[in-house]
N, C-alpha and C. Protein backbone atom coordinates (compact mmCIF):
# COMPACT_ATOMS: atom_id res chain seq x y z
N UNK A 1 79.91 131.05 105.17
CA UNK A 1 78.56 130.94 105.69
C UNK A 1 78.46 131.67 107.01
N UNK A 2 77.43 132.15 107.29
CA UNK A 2 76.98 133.17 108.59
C UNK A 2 75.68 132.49 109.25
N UNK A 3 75.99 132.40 110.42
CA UNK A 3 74.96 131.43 111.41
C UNK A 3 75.06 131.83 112.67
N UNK A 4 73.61 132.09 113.28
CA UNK A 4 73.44 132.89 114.25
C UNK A 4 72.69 131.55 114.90
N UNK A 5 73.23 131.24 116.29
CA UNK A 5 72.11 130.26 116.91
C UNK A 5 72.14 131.47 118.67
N UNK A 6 70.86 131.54 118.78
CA UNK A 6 70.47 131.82 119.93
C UNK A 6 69.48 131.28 120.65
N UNK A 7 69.30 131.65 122.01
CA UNK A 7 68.11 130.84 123.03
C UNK A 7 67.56 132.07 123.58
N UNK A 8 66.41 131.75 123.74
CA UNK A 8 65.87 133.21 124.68
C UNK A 8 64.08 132.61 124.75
N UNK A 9 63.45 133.72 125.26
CA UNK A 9 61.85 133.31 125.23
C UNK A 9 61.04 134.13 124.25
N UNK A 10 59.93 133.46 123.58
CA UNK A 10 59.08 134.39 122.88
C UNK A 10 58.61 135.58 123.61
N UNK A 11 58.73 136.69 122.61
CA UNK A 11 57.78 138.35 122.88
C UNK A 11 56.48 138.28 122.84
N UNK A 12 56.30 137.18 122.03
CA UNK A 12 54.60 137.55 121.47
C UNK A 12 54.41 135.60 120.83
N UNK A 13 52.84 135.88 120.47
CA UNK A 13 52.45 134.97 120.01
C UNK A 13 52.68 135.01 118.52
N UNK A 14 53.59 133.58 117.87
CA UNK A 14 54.04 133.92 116.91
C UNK A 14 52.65 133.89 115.35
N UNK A 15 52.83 134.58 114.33
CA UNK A 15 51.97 134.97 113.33
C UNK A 15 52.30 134.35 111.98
N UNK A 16 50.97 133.75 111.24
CA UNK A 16 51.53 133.40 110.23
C UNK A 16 51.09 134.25 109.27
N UNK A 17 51.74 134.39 108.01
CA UNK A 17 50.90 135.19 106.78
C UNK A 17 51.05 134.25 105.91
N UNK A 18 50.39 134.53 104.73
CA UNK A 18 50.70 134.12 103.47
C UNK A 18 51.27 135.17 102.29
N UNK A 19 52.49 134.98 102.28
CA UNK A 19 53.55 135.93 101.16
C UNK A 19 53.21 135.26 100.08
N UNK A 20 53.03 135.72 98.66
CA UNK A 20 53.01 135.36 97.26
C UNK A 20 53.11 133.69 97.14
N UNK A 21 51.77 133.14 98.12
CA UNK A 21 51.48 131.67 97.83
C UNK A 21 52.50 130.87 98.96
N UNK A 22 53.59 131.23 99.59
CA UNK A 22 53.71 130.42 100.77
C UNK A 22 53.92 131.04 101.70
N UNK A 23 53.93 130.19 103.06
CA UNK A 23 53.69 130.84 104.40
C UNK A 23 54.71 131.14 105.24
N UNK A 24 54.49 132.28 105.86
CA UNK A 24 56.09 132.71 106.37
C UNK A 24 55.17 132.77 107.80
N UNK A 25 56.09 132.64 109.18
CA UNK A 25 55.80 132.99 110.03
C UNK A 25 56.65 133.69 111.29
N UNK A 26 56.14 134.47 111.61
CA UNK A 26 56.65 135.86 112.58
C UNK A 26 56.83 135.99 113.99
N UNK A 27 57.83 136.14 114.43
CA UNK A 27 57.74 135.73 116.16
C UNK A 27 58.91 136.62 116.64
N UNK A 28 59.01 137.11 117.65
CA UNK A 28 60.50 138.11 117.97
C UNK A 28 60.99 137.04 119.74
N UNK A 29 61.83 136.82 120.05
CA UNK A 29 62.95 136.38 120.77
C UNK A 29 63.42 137.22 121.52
N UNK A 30 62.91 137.32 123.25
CA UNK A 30 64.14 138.14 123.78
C UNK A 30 65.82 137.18 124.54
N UNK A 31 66.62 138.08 124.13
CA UNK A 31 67.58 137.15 124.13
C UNK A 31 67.84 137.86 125.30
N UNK A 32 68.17 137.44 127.07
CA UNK A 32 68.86 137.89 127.88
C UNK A 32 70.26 137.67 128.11
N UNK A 33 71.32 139.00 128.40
CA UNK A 33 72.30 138.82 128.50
C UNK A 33 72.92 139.33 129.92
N UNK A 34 74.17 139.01 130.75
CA UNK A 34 74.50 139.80 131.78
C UNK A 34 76.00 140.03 131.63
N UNK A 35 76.85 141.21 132.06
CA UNK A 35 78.37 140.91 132.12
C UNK A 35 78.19 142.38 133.13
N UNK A 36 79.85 142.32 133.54
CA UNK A 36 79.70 143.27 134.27
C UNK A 36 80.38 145.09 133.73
N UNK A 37 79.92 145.70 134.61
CA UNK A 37 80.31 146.96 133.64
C UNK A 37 81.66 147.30 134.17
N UNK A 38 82.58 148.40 133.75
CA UNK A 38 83.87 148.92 134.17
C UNK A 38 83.87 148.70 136.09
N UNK A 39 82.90 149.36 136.03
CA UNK A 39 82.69 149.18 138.47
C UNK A 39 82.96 147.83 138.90
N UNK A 40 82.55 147.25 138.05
CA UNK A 40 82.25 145.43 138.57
C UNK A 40 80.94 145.05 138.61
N UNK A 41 79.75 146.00 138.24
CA UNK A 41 78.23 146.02 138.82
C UNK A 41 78.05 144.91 137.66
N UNK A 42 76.94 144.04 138.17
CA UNK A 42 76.37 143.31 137.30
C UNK A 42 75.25 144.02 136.39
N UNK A 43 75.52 143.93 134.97
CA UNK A 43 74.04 144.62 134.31
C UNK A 43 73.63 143.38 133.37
N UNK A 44 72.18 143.73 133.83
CA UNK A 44 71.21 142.23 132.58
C UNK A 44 70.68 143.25 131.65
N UNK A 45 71.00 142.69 130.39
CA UNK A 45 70.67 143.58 129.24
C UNK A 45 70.02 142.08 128.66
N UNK A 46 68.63 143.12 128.23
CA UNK A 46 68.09 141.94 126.96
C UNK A 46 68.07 142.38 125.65
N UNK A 47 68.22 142.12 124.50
CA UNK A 47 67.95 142.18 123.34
C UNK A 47 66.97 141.23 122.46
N UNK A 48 66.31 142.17 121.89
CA UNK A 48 65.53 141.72 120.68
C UNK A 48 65.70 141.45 119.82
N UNK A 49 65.17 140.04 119.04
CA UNK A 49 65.52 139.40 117.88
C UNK A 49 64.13 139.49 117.30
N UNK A 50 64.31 139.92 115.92
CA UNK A 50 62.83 139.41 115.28
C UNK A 50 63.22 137.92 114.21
N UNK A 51 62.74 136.92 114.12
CA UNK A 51 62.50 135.83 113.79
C UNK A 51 62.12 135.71 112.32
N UNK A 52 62.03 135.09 111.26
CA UNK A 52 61.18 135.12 110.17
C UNK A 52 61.65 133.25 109.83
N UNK A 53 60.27 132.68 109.62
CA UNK A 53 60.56 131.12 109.15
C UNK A 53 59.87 130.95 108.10
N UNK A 54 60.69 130.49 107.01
CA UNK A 54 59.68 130.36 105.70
C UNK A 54 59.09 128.78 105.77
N UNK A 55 58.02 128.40 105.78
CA UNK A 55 58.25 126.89 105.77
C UNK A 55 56.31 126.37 105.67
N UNK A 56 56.79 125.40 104.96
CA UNK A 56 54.94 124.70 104.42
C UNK A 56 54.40 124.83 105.71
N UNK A 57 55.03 124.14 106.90
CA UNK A 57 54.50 123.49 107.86
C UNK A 57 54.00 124.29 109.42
N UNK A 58 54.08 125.60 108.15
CA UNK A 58 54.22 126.77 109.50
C UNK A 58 53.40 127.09 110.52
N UNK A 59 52.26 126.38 110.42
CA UNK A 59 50.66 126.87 110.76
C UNK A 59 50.96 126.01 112.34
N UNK A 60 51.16 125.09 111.63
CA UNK A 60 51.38 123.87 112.89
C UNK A 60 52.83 124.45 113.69
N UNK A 61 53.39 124.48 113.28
CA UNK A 61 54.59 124.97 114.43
C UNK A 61 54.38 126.41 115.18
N UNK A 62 53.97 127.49 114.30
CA UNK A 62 53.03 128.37 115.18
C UNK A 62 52.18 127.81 116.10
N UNK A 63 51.38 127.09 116.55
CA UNK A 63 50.71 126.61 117.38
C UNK A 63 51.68 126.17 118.96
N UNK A 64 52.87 125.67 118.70
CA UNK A 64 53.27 126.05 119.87
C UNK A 64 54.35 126.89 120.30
N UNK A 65 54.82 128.06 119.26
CA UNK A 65 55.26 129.46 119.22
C UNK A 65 54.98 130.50 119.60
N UNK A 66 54.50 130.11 121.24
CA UNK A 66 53.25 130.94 122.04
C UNK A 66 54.37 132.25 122.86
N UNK A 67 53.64 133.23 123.57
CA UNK A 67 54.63 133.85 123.89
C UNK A 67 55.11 133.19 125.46
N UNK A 68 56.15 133.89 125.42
CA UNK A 68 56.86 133.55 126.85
C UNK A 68 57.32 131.57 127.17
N UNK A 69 57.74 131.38 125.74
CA UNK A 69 58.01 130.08 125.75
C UNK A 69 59.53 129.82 125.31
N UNK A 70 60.18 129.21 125.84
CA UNK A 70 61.81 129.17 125.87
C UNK A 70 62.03 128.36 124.34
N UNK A 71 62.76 128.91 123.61
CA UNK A 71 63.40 128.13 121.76
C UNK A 71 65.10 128.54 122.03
N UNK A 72 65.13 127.62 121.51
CA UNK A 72 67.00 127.49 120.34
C UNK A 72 66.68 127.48 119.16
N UNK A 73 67.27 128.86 118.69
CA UNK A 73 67.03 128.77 116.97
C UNK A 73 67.99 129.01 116.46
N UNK A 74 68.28 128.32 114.88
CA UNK A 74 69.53 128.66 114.46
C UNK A 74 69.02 128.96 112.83
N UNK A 75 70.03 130.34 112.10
CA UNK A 75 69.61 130.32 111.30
C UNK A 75 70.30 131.25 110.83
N UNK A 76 69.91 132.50 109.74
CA UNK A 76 70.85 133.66 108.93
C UNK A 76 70.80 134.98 109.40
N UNK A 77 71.82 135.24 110.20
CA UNK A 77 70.89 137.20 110.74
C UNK A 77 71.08 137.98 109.22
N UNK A 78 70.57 138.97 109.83
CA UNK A 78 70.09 139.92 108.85
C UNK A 78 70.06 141.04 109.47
N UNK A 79 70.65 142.30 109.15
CA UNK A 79 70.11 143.43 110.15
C UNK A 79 69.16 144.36 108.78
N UNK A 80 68.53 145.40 109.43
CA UNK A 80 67.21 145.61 108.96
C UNK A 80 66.79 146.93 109.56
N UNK A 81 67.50 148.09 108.40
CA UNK A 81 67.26 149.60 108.73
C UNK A 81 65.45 150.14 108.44
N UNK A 82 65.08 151.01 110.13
CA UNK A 82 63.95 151.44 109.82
C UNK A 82 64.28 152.89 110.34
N UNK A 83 62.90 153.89 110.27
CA UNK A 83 62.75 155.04 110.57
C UNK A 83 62.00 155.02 111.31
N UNK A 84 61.86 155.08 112.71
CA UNK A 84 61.32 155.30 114.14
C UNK A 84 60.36 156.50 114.03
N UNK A 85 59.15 156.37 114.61
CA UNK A 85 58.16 156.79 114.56
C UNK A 85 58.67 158.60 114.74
N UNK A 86 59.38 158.69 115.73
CA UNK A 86 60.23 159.80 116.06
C UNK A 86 60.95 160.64 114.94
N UNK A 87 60.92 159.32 113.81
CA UNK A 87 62.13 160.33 112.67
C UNK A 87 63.54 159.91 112.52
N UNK A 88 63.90 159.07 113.94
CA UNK A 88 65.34 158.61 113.73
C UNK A 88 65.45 157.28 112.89
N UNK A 89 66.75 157.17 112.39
CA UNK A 89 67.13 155.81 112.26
C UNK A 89 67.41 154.69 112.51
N UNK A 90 66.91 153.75 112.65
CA UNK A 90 67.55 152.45 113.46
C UNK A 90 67.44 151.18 112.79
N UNK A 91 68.09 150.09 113.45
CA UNK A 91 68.39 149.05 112.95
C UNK A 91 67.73 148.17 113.81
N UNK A 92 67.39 146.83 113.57
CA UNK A 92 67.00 146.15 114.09
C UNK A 92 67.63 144.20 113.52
N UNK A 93 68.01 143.69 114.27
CA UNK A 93 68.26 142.50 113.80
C UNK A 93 67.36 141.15 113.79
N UNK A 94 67.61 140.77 112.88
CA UNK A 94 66.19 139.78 111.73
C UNK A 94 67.27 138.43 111.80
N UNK A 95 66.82 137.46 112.05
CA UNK A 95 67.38 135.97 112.33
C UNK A 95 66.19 135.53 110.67
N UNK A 96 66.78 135.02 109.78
CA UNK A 96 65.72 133.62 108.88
C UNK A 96 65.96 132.49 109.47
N UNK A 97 64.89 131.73 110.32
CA UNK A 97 65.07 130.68 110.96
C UNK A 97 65.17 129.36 109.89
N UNK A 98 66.55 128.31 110.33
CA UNK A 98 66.31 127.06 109.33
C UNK A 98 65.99 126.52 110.74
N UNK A 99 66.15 126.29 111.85
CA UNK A 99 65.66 125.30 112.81
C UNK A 99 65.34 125.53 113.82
N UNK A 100 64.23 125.01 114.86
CA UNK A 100 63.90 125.72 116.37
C UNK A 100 63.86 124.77 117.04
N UNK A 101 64.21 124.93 118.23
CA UNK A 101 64.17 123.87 118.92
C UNK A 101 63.39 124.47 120.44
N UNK A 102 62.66 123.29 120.81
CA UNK A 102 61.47 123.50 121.90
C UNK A 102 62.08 123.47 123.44
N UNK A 103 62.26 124.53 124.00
CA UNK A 103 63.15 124.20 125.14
C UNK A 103 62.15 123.70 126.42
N UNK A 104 60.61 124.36 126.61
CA UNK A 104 59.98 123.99 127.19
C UNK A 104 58.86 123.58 127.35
């Protein structure tokens, strides 16, 4: 089994749709990180998570999946090749959320 739990704050206000009769909902996570580089300098790097929660109850938990709000989520990564507006290739990593937790 593969399980990704991270903490970070919402990007955006999270979105629900309706996929082929149930509701998925959409939210991306910046996850901040710091260590130091070869010099000793401190660098804060953040990374982006995009989120996906399949779940009945989604409408309502979107409601407080606002942006700039602190979660613990744990769940399945996924990485997730696109083609950049530019033409290049890239990847992006996709969490399926089974649980969130409300940090603030």
């Amino acid at each position: 089994m593969l399980k990704l739990i991270l903490s970070g704050a919402l990007g955006n206000d999270a979105e629900v749709k309706e996929v082929g009769g149930s509701k998925v909902i959409n939210f991306s996570v910046a996850v901040s990180m710091d260590y130091k580089d070869k010099d000793g300098k401190r660098v804060e790097k953040t990374e982006w998570v995009k989120a996906v929660m399949w779940r009945d109850q989604s409408s309502k938990i979107a409601d407080y999946l606002k942006k700039g709000k602190k979660v613990l989520i744990e769940g399945v990564p996924e990485s997730e090749g696109y083609q950049s507006k530019d033409g290049d290739i890239r990847s992006a990593l996709t969490v399926k959320v089974k649980e969130v937790e409300f940090l603030n």
